[in-house]
Protein backbone atom coordinates (compact mmCIF):
# COMPACT_ATOMS: atom_id res chain seq x y z
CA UNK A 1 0.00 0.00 0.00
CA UNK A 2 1.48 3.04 -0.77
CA UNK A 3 0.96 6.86 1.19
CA UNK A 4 -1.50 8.01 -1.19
CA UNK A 5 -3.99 4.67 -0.90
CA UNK A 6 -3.47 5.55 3.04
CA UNK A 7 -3.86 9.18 2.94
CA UNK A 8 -7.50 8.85 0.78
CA UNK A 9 -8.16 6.04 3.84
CA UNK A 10 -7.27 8.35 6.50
CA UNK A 11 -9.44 11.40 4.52
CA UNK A 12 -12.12 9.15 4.26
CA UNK A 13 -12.03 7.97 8.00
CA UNK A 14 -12.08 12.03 9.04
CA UNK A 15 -14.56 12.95 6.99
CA UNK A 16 -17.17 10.11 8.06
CA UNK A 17 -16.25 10.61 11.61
CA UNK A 18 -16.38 14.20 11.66
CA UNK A 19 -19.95 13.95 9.92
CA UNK A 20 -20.64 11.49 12.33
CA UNK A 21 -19.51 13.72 15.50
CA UNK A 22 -21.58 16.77 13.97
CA UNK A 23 -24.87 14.84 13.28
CA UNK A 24 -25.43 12.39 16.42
CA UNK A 25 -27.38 13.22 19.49
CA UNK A 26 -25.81 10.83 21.95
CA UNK A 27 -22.85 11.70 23.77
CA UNK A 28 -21.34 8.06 23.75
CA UNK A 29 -21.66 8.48 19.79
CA UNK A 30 -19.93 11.52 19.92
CA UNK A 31 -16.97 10.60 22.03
CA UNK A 32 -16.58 7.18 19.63
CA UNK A 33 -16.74 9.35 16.51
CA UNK A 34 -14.32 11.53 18.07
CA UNK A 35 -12.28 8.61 18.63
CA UNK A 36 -12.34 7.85 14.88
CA UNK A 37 -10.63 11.03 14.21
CA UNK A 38 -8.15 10.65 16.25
CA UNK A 39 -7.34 7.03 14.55
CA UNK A 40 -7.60 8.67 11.45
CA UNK A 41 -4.63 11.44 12.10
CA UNK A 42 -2.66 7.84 13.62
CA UNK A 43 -3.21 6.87 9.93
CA UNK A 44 -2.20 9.78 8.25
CA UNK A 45 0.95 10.08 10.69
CA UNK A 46 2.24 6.52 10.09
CA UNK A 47 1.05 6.85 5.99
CA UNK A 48 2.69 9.99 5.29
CA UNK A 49 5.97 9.92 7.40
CA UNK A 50 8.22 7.48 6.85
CA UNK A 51 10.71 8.00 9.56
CA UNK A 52 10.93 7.04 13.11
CA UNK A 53 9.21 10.66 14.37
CA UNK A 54 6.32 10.12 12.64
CA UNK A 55 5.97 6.62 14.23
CA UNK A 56 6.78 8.22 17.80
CA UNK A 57 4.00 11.17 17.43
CA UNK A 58 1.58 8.26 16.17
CA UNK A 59 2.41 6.27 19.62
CA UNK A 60 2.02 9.64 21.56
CA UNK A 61 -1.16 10.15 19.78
CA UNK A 62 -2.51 6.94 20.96
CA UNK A 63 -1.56 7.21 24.54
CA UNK A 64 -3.68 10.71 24.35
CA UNK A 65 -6.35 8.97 22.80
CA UNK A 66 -6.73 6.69 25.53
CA UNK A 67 -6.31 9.58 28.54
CA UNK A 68 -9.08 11.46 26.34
CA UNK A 69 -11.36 8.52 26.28
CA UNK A 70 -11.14 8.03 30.26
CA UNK A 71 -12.12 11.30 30.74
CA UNK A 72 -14.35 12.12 28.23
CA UNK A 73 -16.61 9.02 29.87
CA UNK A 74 -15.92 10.07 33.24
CA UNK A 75 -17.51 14.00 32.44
CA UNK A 76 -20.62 11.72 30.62
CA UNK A 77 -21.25 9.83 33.49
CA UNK A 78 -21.14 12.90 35.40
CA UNK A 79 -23.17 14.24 33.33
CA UNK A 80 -25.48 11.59 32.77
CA UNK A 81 -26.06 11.51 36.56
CA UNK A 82 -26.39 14.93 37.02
CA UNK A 83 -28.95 15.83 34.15
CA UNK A 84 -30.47 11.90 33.80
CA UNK A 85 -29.69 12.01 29.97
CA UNK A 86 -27.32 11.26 27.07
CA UNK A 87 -28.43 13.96 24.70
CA UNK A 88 -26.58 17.25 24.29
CA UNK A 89 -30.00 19.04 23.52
CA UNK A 90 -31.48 18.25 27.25
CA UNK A 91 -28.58 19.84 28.66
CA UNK A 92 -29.00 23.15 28.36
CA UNK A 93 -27.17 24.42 32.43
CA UNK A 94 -24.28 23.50 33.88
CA UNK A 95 -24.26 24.85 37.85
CA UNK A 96 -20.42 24.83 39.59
């Protein structure tokens, strides 16, 4: 496979999952799609750079992906508990 067959697949992964992100009305679905991006720049990093940085900023990208996920479903569940819903239209206050 060369970069530009993995570039168009990374492209293609962004653009669905952005879509996605703007046109779902769950929370969950937005943090997954959100997800999806992030695997998509991993792509794009590892496609397009051939050295070992590239590869290094892709690994650091993961590890950030996986703090962002922790915490993006701890504030849901917070949320979710606080409001008693999923859906970013219902929440229309947030109180300190």
């Amino acid at each position: 496979m060369n970069s530009y067959s993995l570039a168009a697949i990374a492209f293609t992964l962004f653009s669905i999952a952005a879509a996605g992100f703007l046109t779902c009305g769950s929370l969950v679905r937005m943090l997954m799609f959100l997800e999806l991006m992030l695997n998509a720049a991993n792509i794009a990093l590892v496609g397009l750079g051939h050295n070992a940085a590239s590869q290094a900023y892709a690994a650091m990208l993961l590890a950030v992906a996986a703090a962002e996920a922790g915490v993006g479903l701890a504030l849901i569940i917070m949320l979710a508990s606080a409001f008693k819903t999923l859906e970013p239209e219902n929440i229309k206050e947030l109180k300190g």
